[in-house]
Every structure is written in structure tokens, then in C-alpha cells.
C-alpha atoms as a PDB file:
ATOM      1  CA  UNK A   1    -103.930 -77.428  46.113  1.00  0.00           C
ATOM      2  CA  UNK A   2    -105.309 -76.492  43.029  1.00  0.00           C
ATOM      3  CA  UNK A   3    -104.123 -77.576  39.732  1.00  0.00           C
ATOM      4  CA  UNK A   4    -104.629 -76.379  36.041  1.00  0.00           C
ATOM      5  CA  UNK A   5    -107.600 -77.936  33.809  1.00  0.00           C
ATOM      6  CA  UNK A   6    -105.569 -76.971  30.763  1.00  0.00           C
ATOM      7  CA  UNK A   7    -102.343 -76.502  28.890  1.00  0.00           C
ATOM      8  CA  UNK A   8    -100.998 -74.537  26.297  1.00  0.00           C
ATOM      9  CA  UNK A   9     -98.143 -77.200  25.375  1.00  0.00           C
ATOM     10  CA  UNK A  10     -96.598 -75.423  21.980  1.00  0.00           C
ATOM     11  CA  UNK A  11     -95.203 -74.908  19.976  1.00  0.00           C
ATOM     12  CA  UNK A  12     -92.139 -72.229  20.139  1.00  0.00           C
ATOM     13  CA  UNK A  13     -92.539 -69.303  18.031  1.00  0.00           C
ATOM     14  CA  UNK A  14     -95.584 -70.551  17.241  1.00  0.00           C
ATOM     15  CA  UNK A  15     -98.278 -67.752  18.817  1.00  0.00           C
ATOM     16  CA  UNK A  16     -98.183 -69.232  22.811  1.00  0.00           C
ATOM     17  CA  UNK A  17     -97.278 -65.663  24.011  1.00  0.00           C
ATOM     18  CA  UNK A  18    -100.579 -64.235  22.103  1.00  0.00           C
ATOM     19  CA  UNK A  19    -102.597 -66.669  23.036  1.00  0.00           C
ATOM     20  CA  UNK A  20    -102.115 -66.916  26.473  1.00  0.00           C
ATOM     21  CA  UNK A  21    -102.216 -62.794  26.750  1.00  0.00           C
ATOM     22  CA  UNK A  22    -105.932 -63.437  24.552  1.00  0.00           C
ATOM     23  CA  UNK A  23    -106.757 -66.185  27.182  1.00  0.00           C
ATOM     24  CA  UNK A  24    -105.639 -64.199  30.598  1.00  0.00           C
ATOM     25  CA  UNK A  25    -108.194 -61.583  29.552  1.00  0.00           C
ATOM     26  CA  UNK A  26    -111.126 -63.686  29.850  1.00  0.00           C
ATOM     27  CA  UNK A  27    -112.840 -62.902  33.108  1.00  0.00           C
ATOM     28  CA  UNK A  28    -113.448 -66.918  33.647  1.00  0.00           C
ATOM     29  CA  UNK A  29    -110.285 -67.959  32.496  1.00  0.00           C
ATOM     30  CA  UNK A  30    -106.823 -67.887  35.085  1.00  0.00           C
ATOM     31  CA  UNK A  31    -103.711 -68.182  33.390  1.00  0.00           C
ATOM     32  CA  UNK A  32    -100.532 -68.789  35.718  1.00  0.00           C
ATOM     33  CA  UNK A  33     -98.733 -65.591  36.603  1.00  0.00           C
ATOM     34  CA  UNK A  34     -95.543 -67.184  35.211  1.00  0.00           C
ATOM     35  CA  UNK A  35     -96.353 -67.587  31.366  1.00  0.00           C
ATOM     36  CA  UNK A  36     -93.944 -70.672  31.178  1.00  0.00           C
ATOM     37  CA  UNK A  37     -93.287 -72.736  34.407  1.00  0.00           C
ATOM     38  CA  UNK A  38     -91.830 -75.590  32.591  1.00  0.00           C
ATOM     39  CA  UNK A  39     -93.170 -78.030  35.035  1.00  0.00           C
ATOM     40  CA  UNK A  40     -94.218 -81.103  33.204  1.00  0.00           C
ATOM     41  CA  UNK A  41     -91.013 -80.867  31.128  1.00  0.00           C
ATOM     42  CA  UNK A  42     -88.855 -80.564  33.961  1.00  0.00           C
ATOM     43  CA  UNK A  43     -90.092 -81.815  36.849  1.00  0.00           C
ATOM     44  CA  UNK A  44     -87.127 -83.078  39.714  1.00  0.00           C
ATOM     45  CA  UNK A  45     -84.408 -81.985  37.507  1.00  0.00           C
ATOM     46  CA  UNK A  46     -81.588 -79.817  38.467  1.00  0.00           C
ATOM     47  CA  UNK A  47     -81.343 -77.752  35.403  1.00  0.00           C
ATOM     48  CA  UNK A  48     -77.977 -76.940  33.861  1.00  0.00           C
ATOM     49  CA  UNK A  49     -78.582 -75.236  30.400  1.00  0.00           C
ATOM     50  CA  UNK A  50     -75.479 -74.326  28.465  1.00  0.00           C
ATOM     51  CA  UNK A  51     -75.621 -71.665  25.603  1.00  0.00           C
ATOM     52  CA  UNK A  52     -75.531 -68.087  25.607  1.00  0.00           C
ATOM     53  CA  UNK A  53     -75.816 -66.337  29.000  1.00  0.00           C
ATOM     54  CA  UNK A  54     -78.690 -64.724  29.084  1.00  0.00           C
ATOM     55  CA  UNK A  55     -81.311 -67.830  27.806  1.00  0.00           C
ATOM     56  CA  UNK A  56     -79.654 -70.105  29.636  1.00  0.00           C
ATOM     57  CA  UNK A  57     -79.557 -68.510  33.195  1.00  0.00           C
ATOM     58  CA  UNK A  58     -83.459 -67.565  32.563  1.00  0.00           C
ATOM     59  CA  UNK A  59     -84.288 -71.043  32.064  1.00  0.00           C
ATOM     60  CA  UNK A  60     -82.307 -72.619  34.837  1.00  0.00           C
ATOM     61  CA  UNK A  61     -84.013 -69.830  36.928  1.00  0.00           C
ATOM     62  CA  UNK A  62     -87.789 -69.921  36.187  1.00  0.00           C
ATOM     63  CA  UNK A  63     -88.410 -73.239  35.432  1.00  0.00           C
ATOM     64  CA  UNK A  64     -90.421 -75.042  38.153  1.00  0.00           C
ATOM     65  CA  UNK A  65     -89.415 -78.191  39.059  1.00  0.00           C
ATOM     66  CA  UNK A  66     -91.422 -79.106  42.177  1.00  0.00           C
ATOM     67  CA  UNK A  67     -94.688 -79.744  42.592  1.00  0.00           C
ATOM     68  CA  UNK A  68     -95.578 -77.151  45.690  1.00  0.00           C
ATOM     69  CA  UNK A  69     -93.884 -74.569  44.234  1.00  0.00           C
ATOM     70  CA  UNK A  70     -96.183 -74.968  40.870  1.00  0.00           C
ATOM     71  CA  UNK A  71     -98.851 -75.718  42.722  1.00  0.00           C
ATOM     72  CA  UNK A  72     -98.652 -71.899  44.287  1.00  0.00           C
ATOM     73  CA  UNK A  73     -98.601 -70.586  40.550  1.00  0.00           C
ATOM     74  CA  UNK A  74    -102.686 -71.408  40.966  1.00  0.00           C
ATOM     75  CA  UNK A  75    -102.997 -70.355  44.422  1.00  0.00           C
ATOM     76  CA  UNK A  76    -104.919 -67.098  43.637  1.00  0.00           C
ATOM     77  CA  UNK A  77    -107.524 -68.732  41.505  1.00  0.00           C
ATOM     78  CA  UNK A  78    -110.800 -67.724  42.707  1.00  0.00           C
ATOM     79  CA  UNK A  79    -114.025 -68.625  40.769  1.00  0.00           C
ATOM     80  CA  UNK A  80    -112.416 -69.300  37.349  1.00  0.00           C
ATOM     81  CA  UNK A  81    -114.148 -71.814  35.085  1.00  0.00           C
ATOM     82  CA  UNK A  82    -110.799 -72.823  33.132  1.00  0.00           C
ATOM     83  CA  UNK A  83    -107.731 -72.733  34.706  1.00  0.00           C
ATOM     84  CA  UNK A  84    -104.125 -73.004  32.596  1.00  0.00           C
ATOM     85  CA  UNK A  85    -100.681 -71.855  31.657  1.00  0.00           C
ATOM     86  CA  UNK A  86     -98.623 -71.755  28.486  1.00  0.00           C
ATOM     87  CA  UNK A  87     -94.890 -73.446  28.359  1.00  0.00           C
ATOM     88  CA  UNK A  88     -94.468 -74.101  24.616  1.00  0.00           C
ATOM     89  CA  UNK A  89     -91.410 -76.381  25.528  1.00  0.00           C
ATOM     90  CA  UNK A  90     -94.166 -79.298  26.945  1.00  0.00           C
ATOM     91  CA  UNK A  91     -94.477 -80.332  23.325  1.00  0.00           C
ATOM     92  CA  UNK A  92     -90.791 -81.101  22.209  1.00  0.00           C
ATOM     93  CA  UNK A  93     -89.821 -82.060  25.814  1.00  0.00           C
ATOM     94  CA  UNK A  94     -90.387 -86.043  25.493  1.00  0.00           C
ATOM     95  CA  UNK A  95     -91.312 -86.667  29.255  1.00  0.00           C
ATOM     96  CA  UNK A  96     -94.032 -83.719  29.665  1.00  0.00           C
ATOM     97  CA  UNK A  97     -96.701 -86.297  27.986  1.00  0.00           C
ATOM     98  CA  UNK A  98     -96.539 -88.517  30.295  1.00  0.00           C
ATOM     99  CA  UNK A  99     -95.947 -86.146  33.037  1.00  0.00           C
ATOM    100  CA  UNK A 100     -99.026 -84.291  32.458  1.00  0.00           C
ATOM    101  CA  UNK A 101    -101.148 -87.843  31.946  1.00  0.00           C
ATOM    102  CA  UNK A 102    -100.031 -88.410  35.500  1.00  0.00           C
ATOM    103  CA  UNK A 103    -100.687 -84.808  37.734  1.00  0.00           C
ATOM    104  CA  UNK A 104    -103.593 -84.118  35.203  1.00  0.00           C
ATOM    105  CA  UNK A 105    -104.870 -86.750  32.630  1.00  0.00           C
ATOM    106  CA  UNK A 106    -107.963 -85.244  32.172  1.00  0.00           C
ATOM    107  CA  UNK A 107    -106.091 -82.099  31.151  1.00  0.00           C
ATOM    108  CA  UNK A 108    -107.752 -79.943  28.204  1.00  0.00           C
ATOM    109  CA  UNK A 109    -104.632 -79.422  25.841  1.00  0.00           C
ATOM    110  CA  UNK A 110    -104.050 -76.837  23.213  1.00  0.00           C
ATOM    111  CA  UNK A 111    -101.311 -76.312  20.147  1.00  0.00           C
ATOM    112  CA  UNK A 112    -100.463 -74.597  17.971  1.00  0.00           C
ATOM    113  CA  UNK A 113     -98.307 -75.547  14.877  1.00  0.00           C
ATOM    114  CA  UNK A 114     -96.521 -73.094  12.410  1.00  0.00           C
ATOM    115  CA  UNK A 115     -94.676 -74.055   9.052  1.00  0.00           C
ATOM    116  CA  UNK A 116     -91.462 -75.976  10.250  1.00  0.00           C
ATOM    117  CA  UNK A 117     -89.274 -73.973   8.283  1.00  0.00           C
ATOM    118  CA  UNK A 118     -90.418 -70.592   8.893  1.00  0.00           C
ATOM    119  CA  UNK A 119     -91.149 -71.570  12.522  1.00  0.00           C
ATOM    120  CA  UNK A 120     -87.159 -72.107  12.558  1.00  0.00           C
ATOM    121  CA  UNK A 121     -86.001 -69.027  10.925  1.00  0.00           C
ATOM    122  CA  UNK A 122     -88.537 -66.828  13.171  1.00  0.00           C
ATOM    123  CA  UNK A 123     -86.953 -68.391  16.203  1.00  0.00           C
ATOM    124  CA  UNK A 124     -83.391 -67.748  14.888  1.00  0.00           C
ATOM    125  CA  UNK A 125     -84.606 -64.048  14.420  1.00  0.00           C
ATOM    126  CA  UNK A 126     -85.904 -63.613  18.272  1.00  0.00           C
ATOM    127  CA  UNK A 127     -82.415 -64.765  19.522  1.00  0.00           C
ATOM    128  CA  UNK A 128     -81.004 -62.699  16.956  1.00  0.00           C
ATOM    129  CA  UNK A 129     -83.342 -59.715  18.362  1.00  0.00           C
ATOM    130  CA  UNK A 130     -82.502 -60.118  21.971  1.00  0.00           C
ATOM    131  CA  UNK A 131     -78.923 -60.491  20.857  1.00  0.00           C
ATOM    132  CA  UNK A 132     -78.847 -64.099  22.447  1.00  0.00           C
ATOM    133  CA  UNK A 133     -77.671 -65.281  19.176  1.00  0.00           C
ATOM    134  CA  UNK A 134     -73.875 -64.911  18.388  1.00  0.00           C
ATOM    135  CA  UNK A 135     -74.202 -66.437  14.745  1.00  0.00           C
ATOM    136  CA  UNK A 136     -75.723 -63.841  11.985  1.00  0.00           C
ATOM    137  CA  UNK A 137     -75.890 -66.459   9.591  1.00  0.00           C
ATOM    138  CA  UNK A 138     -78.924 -68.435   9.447  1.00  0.00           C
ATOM    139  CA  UNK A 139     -77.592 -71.537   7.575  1.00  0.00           C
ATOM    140  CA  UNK A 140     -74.053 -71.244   9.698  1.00  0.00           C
ATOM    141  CA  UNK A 141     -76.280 -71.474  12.815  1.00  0.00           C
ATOM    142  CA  UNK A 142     -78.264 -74.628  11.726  1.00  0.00           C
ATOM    143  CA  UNK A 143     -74.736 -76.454  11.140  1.00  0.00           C
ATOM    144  CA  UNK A 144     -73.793 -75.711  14.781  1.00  0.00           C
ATOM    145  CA  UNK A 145     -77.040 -77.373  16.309  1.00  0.00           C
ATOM    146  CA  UNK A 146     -75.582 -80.598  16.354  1.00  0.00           C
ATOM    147  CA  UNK A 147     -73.238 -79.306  18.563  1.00  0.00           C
ATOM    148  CA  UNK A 148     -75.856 -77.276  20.439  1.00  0.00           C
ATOM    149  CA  UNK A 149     -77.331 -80.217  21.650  1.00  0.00           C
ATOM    150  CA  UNK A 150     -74.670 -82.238  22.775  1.00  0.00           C
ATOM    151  CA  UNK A 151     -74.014 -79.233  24.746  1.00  0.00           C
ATOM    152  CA  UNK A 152     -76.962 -79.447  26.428  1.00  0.00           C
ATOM    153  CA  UNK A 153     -77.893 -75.338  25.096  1.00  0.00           C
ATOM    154  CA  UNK A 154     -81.609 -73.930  25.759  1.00  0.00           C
ATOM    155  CA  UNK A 155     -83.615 -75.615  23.231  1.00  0.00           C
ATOM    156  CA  UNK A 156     -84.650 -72.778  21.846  1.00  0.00           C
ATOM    157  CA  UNK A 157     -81.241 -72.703  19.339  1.00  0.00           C
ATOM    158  CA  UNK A 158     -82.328 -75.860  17.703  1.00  0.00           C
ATOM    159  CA  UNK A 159     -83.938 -74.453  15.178  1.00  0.00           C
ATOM    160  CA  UNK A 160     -84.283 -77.202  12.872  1.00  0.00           C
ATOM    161  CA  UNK A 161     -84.917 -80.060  15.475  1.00  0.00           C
ATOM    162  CA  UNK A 162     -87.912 -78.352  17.230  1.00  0.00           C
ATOM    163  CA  UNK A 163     -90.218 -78.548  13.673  1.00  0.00           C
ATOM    164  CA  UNK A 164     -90.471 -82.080  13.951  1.00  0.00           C
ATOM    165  CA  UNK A 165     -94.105 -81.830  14.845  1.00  0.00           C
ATOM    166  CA  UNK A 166     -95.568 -85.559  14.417  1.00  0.00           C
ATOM    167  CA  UNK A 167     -92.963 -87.171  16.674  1.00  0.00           C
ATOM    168  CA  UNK A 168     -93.324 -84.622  19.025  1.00  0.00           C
ATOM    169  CA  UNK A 169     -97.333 -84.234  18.818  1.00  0.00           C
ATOM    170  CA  UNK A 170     -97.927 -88.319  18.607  1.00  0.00           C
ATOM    171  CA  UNK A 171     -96.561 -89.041  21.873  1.00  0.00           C
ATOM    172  CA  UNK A 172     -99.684 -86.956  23.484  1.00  0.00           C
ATOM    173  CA  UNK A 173    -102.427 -88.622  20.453  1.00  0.00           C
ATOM    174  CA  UNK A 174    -100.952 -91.786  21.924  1.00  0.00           C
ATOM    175  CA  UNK A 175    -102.077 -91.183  25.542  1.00  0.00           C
ATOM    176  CA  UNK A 176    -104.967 -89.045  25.791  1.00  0.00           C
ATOM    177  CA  UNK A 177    -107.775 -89.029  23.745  1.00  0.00           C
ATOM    178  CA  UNK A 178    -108.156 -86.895  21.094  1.00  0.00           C
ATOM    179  CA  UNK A 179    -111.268 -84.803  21.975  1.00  0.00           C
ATOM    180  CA  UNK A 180    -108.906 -83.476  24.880  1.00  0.00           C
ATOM    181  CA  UNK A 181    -106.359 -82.150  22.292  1.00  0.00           C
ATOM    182  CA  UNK A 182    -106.698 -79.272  19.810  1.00  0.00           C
ATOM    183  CA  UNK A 183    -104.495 -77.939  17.612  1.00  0.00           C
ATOM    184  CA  UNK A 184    -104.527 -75.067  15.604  1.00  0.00           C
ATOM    185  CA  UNK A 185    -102.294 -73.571  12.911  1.00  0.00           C
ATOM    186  CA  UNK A 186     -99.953 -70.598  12.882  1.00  0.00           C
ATOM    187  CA  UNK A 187    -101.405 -69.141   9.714  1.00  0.00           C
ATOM    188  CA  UNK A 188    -105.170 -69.245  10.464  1.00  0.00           C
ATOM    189  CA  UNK A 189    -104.207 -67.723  13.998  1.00  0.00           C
ATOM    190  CA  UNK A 190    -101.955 -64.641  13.059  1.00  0.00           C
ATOM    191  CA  UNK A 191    -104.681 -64.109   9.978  1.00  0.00           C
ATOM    192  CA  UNK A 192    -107.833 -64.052  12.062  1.00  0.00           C
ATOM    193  CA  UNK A 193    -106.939 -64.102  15.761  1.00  0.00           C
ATOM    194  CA  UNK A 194    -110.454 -63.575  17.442  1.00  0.00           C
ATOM    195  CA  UNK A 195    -112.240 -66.439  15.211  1.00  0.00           C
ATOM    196  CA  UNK A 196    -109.168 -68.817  16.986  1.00  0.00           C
ATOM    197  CA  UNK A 197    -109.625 -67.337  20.116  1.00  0.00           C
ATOM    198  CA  UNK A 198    -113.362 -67.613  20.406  1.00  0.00           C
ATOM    199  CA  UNK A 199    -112.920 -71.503  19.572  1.00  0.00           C
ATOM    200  CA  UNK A 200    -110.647 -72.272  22.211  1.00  0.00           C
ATOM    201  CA  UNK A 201    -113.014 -70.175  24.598  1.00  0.00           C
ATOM    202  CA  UNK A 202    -115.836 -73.097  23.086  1.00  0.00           C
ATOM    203  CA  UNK A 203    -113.164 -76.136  24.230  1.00  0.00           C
ATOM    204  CA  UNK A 204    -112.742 -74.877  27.014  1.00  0.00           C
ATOM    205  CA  UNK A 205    -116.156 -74.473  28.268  1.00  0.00           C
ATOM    206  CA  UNK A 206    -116.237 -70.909  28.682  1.00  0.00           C
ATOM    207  CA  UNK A 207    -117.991 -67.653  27.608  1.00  0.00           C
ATOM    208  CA  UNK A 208    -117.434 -67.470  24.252  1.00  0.00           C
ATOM    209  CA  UNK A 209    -119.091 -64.160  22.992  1.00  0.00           C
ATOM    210  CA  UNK A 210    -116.351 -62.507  25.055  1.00  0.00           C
ATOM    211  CA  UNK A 211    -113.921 -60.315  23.159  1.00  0.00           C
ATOM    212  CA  UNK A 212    -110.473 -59.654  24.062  1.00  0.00           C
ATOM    213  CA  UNK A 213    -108.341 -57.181  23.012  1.00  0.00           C
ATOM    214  CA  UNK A 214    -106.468 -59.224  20.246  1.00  0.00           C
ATOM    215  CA  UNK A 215    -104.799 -56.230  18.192  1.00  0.00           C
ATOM    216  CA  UNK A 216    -101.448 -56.253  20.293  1.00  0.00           C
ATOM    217  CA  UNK A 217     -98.897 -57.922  18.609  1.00  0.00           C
ATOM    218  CA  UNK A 218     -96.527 -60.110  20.964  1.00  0.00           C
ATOM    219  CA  UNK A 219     -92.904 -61.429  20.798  1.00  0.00           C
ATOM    220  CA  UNK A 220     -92.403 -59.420  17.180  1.00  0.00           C
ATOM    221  CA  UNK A 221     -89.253 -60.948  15.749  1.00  0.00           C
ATOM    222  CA  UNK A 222     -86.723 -58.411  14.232  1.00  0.00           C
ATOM    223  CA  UNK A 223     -83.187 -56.861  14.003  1.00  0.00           C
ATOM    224  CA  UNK A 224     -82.873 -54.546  16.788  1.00  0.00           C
ATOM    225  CA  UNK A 225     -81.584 -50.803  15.161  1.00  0.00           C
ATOM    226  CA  UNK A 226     -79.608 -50.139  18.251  1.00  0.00           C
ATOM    227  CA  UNK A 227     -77.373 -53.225  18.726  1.00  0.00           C
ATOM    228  CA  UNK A 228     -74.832 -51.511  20.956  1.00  0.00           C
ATOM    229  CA  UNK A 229     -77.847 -50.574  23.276  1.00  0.00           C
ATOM    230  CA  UNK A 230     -79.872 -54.150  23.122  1.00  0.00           C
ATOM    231  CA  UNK A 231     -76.480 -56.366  23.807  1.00  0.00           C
ATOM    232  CA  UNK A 232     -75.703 -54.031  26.789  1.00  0.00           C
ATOM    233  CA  UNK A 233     -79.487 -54.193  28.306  1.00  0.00           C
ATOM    234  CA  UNK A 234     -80.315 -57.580  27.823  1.00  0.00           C
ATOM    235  CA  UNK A 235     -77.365 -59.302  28.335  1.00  0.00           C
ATOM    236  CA  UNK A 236     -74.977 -59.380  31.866  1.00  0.00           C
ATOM    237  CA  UNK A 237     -72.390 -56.766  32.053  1.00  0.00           C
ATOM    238  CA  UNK A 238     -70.679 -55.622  35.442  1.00  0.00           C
ATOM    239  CA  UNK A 239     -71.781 -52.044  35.305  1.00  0.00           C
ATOM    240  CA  UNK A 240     -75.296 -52.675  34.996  1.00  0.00           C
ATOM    241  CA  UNK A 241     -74.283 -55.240  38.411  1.00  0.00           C
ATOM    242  CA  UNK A 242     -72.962 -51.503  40.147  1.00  0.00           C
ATOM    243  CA  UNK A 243     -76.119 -49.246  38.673  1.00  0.00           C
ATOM    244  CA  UNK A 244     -79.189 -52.036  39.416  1.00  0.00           C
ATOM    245  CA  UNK A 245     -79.982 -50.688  42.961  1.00  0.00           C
ATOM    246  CA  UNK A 246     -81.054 -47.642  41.556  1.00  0.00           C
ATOM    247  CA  UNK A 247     -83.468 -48.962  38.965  1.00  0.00           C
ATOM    248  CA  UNK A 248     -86.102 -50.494  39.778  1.00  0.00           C
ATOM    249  CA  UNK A 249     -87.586 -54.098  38.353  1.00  0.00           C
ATOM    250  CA  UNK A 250     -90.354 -52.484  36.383  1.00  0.00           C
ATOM    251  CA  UNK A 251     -88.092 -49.976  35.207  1.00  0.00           C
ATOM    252  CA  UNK A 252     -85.797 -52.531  34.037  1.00  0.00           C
ATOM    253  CA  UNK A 253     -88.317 -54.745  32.392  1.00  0.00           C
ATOM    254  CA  UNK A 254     -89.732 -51.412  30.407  1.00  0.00           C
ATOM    255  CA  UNK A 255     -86.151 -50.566  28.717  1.00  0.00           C
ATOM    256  CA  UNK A 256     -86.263 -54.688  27.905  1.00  0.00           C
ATOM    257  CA  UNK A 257     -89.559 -54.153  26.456  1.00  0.00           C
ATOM    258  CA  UNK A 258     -89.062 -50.945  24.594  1.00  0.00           C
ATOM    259  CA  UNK A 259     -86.270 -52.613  22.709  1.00  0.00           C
ATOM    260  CA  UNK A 260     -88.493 -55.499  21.750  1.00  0.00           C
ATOM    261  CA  UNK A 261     -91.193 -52.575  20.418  1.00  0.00           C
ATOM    262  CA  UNK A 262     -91.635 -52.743  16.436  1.00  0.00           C
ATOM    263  CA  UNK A 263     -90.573 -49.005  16.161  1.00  0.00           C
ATOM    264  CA  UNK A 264     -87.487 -50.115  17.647  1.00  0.00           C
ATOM    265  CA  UNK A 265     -86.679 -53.260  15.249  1.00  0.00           C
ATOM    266  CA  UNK A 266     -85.950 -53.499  11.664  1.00  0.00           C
ATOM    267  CA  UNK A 267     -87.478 -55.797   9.358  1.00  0.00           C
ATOM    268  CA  UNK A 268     -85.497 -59.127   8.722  1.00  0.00           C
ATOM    269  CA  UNK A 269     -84.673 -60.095   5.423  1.00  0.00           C
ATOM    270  CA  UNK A 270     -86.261 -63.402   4.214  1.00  0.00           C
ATOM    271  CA  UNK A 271     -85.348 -66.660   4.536  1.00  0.00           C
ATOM    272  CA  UNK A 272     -82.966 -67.756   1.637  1.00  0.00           C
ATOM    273  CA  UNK A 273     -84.998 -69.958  -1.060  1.00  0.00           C
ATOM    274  CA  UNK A 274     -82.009 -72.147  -0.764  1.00  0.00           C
ATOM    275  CA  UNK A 275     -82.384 -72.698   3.022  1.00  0.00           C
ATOM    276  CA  UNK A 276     -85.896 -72.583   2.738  1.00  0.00           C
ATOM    277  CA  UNK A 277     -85.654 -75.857   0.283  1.00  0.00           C
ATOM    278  CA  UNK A 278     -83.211 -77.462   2.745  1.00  0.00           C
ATOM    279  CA  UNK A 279     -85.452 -77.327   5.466  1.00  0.00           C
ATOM    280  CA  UNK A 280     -88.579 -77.984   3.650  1.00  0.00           C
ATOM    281  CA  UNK A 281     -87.025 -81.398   2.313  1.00  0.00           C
ATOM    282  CA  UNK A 282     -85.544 -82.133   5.942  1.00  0.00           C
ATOM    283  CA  UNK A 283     -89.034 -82.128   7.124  1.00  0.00           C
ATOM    284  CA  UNK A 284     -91.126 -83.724   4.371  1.00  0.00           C
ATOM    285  CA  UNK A 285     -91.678 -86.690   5.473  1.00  0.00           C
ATOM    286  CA  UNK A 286     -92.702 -85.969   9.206  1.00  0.00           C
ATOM    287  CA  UNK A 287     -95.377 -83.327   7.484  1.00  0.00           C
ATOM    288  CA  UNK A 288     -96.722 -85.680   5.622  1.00  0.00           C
ATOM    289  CA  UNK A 289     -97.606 -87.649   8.735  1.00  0.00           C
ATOM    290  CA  UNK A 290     -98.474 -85.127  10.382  1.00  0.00           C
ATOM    291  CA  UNK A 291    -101.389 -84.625   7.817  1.00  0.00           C
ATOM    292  CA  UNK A 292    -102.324 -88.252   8.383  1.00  0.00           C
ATOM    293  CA  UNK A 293    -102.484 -88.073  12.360  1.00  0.00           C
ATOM    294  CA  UNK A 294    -103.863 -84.692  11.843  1.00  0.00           C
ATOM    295  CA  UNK A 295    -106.422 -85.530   8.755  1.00  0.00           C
ATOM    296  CA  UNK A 296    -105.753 -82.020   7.258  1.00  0.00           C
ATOM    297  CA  UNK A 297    -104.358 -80.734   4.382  1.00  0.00           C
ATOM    298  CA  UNK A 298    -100.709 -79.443   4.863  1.00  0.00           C
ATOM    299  CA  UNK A 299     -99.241 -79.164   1.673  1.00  0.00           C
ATOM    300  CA  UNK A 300     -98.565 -75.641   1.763  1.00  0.00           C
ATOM    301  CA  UNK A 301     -95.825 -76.354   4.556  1.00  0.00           C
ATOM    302  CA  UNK A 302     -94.271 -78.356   1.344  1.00  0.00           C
ATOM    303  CA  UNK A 303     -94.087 -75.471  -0.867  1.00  0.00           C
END
């Protein structure tokens, strides 16, 4: 059965959802129907997520954790030159490393790294959207992830723990070499998109004068304006259990989508300076390592 030549491995909130909608476009390029299959980071497990309803039933629903059944996430591949998927949980997950270095060690793998800090807030803000998040306090919500994780929640609430980028990205420099690894920041991505793209096309040994449609924005973080209307659709309530017969799945996922549109968020408010300090000073030191294992200038994430 076939298996994928390449992973997008991370990390959250950090552009995964763009880039693997820039990648799928590529006519030599197959990207796995499922955007994130979790396999690597959770293969033979019987998940058993705690946290708010709706995150944690979709994770201890879609994630793959058998081999045959990923396996059939590639089945359609045809004559594809590069063949991936995208589960930006394979770089904070500490077993998908070594996971992937033993289905596929010769594995092409791609990053991409956003400030800590504002990586954490933005995630905070997409729970917050999807009205997954039941704190409305940013700084109140770090103090519970403690808890969070002894609870076992999605890992998507710990905010703070998930920016630790040098732990997480130095157990993959220590097993594969480092031509098979590429990383990329947030900032030079969301500023100019197609120059990233066309790079990765390079890596991965494809066409890379193609051009894909890159002015879509995906996974737009904001404060939904109906809130009534968003907790109702995307979270489980027993009259939506009586009504679902009648609407279809793709009817379903367009109301989910709609209320994900721009027009239909409004604009955050920033990150608190205070917070903002906090976090930067949390992660100092693993940035500055970072810079060393990544020999590039960070010092912007410091400011």
C-alpha cells in the first residue's frame, strides 16, 4: 500500500491549513483527503480526549490510529510525484518522530513556526471563534492549562505549552538529517505566500512554476458576531440530534463554514502588552536555541 513521501508536521495555528490547500492544488502533488489523520502521533492508542465537547469528540473520532486504515487515506493516488498530508500535532506529539523515522525515514518534512506568543493567543482566539473555549479571558485561560493537561484536554488549549518550538523541533534534527527537514516562518508565509509555496514545490521535487490560487485566506481567527447562533451550530444540542435527517452533510458543513467567514467575525482585540511580556519571557530561552539549531535570526520573537 502506498505511503506518503512527505509531511506537513506543524505547527498549530501556524499556516498548515493554507499550506496544505496551496499544496493539494498542484496537479503532481496528492494531499490526503483527511487534512489531519494524526497517525504518527497516535498510532495504537485508544484516544480519550477530555475538554470541551466538540474538540474533543472530533479528535477521538478522526484520528487514525492503524496502519490500514491510513494506508487507504493514499489509496487514490495515481501518478503524483509528491505524496503528503498535514497534522500539525506531529510536531508537539513526542512519539510522532520516531514514529515517522520508522513507517517513513526517508520522509521529506515541512514546518512551519510562528512567534510563540502570538501563535498562543491566535489559537486561544479559534477556540474562542468556534465557541470551544468557555474562558473569555486570555490570561485566566493560560492559568487553567496546568490543569488542562492533567486532564488529558485536546492539545489544542495549551496555549502556552505548544510554543516550545526547540524541544519539540530537536527531537526530529536529532533523527533525520537535516536536508530532509524545512522549516519556514509564520511571518514570511502570511506576507508573501506564493514565494513560500513555490520553495516547498523546489523540496519537494516538483513543478515549481506552477501557481496556485493562494489569495483565500484559511482558518481566520475572530469573535464570531452571532454567538447565540455559532454555540448552537457548532456545538451538540438535542434538537439539532431531532432536525439532522433533514439536512444534509454538505449542508451542515456550509452553515459551519459560513460562520467561520470573515464577514461573519469581528476583529479580536490585541494581545495585552502585559501578557504579551509574560509569554515572551516564558519562552526566551527555548528561542534563543531555537536560533542556534536553526542558525537564523529570531530576535523579533523577543520583542
Amino acid at each position: 500500500m502506498t505511503m506518503p513521501n512527505f509531511l506537513i508536521i506543524g505547527a498549530a495555528k501556524a499556516g498548515t491549513t493554507a499550506l496544505y490547500s496551496y499544496l493539494k492544488q498542484h496537479p503532481q502533488i496528492y494531499m490526503s483527503p483527511e487534512k489531519e489523520p494524526h497517525f504518527f502521533a497516535f498510532e495504537g492508542e485508544k484516544l480519550n480526549f477530555g475538554g470541551t465537547a466538540g474538540d474533543r469528540e472530533w479528535l477521538n473520532r478522526t484520528a487514525i490510529t492503524g496502519i490500514k486504515t491510513y494506508q487507504q487515506q493514499f489509496q487514490k493516488v495515481s501518478q503524483q510525484i509528491a505524496i503528503g498530508e498535514a497534522s500539525a500535532l506531529y510536531l508537539y506529539i513526542p512519539k510522532a518522530a520516531e514514529r515517522i523515522r520508522y513507517y517513513i525515514p526517508n520522509a521529506k518534512l515541512i514546518t512551519i513556526l510562528r512567534n510563540p506568543a502570538q501563535r498562543a493567543y491566535s489559537a486561544f482566539l479559534f477556540q474562542m471563534r468556534d465557541s470551544l473555549e468557555p474562558i473569555t479571558d486570555f490570561t485566566q485561560a493560560l492559568q487553567e492549562e496546568k490543569t488542562r493537561i492533567q486532564n488529558n484536554w485536546v492539545p489544542i488549549y495549551y496555549y502556552q505549552q505548544m510554543g516550545f518550538y526547540y524541544t519539540q523541533l530537536k527531537r526530529y534534527f536529532d533523527i533525520f538529517n537535516r536536508e530532509q527537514i524545512k522549516v519556514y516562518l509564520y511571518e514570511d508565509f502570511s506576507t508573501n505566500p506564493m514565494s513560500i509555496v513555490q520553495d516547498t514545490f523546489q523540496f519537494l521535487g516538483v513543478d515549481d512554476t506552477f501557481a496556485p490560487n493562494v489569495l483565500e485566506r484559511h482558518n481566520v481567527s475572530g469573535i464570531p458576531k452571532n454567538k447565540v447562533l455559532s454555540n448552537f451550530i457548532v456545538n451538540p444540542h438535542p434538537i439539532k440530534d431531532i432536525f439532522k435527517p433533514f439536512f444534509p452533510n454538505s449542508l451542515r458543513r456550509a452553515l459551519i463554514v459560513g460562520l467561520k467567514n470573515r464577514r461573519s467575525l469581528d476583529k479580536p482585540p490585541p494581545m495585552s502588552a502585559e501578557v504579551r511580556k509574560q509569554l515572551i519571557d516564558v519562552y526566551r530561552d527555548d528561542i534563543l536555541r531555537l536560533q542556534d539549531l536553526l542558525q537564523r535570526d529570531l530576535s523579533i520573537w523577543l520583542k
